[in-house]
Every structure is written in structure tokens, then in C-alpha cells.
Protein backbone atom coordinates (compact mmCIF):
# COMPACT_ATOMS: atom_id res chain seq x y z
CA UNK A 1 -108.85 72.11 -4.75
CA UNK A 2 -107.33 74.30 -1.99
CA UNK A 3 -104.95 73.87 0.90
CA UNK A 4 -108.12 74.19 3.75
CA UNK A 5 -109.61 71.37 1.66
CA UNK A 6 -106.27 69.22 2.07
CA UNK A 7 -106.23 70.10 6.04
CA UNK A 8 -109.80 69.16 5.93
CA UNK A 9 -109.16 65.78 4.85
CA UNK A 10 -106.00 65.11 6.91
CA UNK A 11 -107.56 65.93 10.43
CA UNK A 12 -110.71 63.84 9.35
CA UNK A 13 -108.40 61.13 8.62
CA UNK A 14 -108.82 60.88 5.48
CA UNK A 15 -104.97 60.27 4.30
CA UNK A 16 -105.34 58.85 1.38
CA UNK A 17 -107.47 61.19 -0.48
CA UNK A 18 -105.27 64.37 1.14
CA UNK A 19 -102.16 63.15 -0.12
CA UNK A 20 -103.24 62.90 -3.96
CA UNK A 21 -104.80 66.17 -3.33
CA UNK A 22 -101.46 67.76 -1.60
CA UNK A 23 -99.74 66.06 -4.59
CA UNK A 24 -102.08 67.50 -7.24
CA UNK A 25 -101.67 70.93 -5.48
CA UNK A 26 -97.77 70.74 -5.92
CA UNK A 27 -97.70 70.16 -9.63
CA UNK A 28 -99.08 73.15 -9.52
CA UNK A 29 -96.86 75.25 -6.76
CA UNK A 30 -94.05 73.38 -5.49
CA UNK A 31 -92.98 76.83 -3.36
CA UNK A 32 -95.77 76.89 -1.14
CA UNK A 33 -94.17 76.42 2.40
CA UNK A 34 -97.56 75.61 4.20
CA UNK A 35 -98.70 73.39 1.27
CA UNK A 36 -95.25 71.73 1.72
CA UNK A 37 -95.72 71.37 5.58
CA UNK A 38 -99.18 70.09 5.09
CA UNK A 39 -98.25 67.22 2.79
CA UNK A 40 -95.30 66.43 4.96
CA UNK A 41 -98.08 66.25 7.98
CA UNK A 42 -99.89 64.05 5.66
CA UNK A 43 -97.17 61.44 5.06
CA UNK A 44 -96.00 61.28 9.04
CA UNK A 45 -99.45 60.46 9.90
CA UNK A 46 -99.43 57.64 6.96
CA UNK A 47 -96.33 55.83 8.26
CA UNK A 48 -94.35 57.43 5.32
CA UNK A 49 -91.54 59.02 7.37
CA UNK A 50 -89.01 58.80 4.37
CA UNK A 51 -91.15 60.71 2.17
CA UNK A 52 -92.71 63.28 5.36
CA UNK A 53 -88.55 64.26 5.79
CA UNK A 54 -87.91 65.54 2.65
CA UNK A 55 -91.53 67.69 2.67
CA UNK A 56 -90.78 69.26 6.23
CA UNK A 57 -86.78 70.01 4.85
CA UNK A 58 -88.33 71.48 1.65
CA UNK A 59 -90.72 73.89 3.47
CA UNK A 60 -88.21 74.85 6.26
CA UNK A 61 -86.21 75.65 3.33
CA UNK A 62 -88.51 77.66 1.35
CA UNK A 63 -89.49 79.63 4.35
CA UNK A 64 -91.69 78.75 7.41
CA UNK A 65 -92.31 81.14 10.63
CA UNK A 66 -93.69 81.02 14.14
CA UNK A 67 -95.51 78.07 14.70
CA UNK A 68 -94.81 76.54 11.22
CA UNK A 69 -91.80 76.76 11.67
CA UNK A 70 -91.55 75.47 14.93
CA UNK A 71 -93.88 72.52 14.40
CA UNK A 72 -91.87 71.75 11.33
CA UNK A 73 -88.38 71.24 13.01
CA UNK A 74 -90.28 69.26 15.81
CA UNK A 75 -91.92 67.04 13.11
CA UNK A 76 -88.76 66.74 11.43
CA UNK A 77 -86.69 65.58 14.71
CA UNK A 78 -89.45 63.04 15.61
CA UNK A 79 -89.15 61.84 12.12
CA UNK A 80 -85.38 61.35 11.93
CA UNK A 81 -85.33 59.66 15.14
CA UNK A 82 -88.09 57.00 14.08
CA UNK A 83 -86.05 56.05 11.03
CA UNK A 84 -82.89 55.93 12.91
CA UNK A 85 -81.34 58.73 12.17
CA UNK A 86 -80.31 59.53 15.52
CA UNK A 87 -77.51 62.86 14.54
CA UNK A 88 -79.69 64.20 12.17
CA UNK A 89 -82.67 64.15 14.94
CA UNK A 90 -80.44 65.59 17.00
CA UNK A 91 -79.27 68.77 15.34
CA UNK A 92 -82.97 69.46 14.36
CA UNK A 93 -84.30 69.27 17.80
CA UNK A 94 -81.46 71.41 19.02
CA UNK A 95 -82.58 73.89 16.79
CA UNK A 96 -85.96 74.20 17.50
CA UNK A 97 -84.79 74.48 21.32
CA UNK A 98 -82.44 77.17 20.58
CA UNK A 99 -85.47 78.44 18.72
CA UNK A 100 -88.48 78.07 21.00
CA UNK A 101 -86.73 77.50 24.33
CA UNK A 102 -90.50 77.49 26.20
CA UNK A 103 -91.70 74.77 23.50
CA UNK A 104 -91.33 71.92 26.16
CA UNK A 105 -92.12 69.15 23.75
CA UNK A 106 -88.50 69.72 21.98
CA UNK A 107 -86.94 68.41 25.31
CA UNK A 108 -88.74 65.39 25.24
CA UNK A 109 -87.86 64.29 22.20
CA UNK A 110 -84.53 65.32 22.39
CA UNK A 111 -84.47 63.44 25.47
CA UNK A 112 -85.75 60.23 23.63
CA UNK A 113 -82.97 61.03 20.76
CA UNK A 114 -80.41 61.22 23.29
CA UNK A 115 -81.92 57.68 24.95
CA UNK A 116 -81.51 56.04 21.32
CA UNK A 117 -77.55 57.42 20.87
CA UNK A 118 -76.78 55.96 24.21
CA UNK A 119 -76.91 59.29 26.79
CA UNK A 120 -79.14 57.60 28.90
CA UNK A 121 -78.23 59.41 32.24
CA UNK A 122 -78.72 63.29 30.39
CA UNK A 123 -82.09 62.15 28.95
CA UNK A 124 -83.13 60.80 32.35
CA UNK A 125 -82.27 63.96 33.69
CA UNK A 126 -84.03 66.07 30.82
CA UNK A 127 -87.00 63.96 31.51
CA UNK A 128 -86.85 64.40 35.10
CA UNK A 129 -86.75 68.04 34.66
CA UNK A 130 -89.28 68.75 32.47
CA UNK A 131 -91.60 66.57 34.58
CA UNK A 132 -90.77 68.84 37.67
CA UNK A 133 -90.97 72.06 35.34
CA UNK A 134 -94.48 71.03 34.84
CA UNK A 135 -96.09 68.54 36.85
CA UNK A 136 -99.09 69.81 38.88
CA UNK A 137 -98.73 66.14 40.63
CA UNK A 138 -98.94 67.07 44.49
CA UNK A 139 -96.61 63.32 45.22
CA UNK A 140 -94.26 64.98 42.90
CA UNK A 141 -93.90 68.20 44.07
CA UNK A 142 -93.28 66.93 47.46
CA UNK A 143 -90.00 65.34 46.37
CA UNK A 144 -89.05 68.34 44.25
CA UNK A 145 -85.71 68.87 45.88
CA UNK A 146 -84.50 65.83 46.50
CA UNK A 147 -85.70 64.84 43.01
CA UNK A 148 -84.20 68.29 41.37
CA UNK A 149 -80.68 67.28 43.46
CA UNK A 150 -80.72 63.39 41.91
CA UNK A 151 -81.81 64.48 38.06
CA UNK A 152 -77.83 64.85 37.59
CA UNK A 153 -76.43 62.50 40.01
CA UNK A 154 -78.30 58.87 39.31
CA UNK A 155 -75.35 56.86 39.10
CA UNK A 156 -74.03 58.39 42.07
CA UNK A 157 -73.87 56.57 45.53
CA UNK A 158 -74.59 58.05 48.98
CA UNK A 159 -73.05 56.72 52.06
């Protein structure tokens, strides 16, 4: 039993038999950040957000870097937010921007977080700018400015 074996099975969908493997693997070294990051994969993709939060706090806390680390605090933000934990989601995704500012994918989520606690006009405009950050969409781009000058100013009125 190894970790590339656990991967293995979780990217072939095989969920089931990863996670009693992960599990197994634990017993056995419960300080292994990217063992503790794979079985938190491993229980997001099985519905099991409860369980996949306290395997991606557990490896950020033993130590993750880079990419681990940033796909970890992502993970972890999109997991708070889909059990309703709306603060918590929150402070992890501002993290991982204040982390990995070019990571666009924090933004959206943080945007959706910020839908769920009620900002509705500041995730609109996240959304909006992100899309105009990185659309290739010709229609788009044609309305950038007038798009770019709205993204803060939807509630406002022009007469």
C-alpha cells in the first residue's frame, strides 16, 4: 500500500476502496501532509464534506507548500461554504488569495461565499471582474469599459 496507489484509485473513481486504503495508511503515519490532503480529496469527492474539513485542516497544519498548499485552502473554502459555514469559508479563501493572488479560482468562490452571507453586489462585481480579467469572448470584450465602469455601480441609476 502506498500513497500513488491511493491517488490511483481516487482519480479512477474508485472512492471507496481509496478511502480504506488512505485510512489504513494513517494508522500507520498520521503526519503525512500529502497522505492527509489525499484522503481529505477522497472524502470531498464522496459527499463527506464534514469528514474532508478536518483532513485538509490537519494537513495545512502539519505542513503543506506550493500547490498543496494552495489546493488545500481552496478545497477547504469550497468545503465550508457547502456545509454552511459561510465565516469560516470566508477567512480560508481570503487566505489563499492573500496567498496566490494569480490563483483566479479563489475569487470565484469567494465570490459565491460572499453571495451566500448576503454581499450580493461585491460578488457580482468579483464575478464580473474576473470574467473580464479572462474572457477571450470577442461580445465581451467589446463592452469592457462600460462593463469594467458598472462592476461597482449596479444599483446605481443613470439619468
Amino acid at each position: 500500500m502506498d500513497l500513488h496507489k491511493v491517488k490511483e484509485l481516487r482519480q479512477e473513481g474508485q472512492l471507496i476502496e481509496a478511502r480504506e486504503m488512505a485510512m489504513e495508511l494513517l494508522k500507520e503515519d498520521n503526519q503525512n501532509a500529502e497522505l492527509l490532503l489525499e484522503t481529505a480529496f477522497i472524502h470531498d469527492q464522496s459527499d463527506m464534506e464534514p469528514q474532508a474539513i478536518t483532513f485538509y485542516k490537519q494537513a495545512l497544519d502539519v505542513g503543506l507548500e506550493g500547490n498543496q498548499r494552495r489546493d488545500a485552502l481552496l478545497s477547504l473554502g469550497s468545503s465550508y461554504r457547502a456545509v454552511g459555514l459561510y465565516e469560516q469559508a470566508r477567512e480560508t479563501l481570503e487566505i489563499g488569495m492573500s496567498e496566490y493572488p494569480d490563483y483566479n479560482a479563489f475569487y470565484i468562490f469567494f465570490a459565491m461565499t460572499l453571495y451566500n452571507l448576503g454581499d450580493t453586489d461585491l460578488a457580482v462585481e468579483i464575478l464580473m471582474t474576473k470574467l473580464l480579467e479572462t474572457t477571450d469572448d470577442q461580445s465581451i470584450k467589446a463592452y469592457q469599459r462600460a462593463l469594467e465602469f458598472y462592476a461597482s455601480r449596479l444599483d446605481e441609476v443613470f439619468n
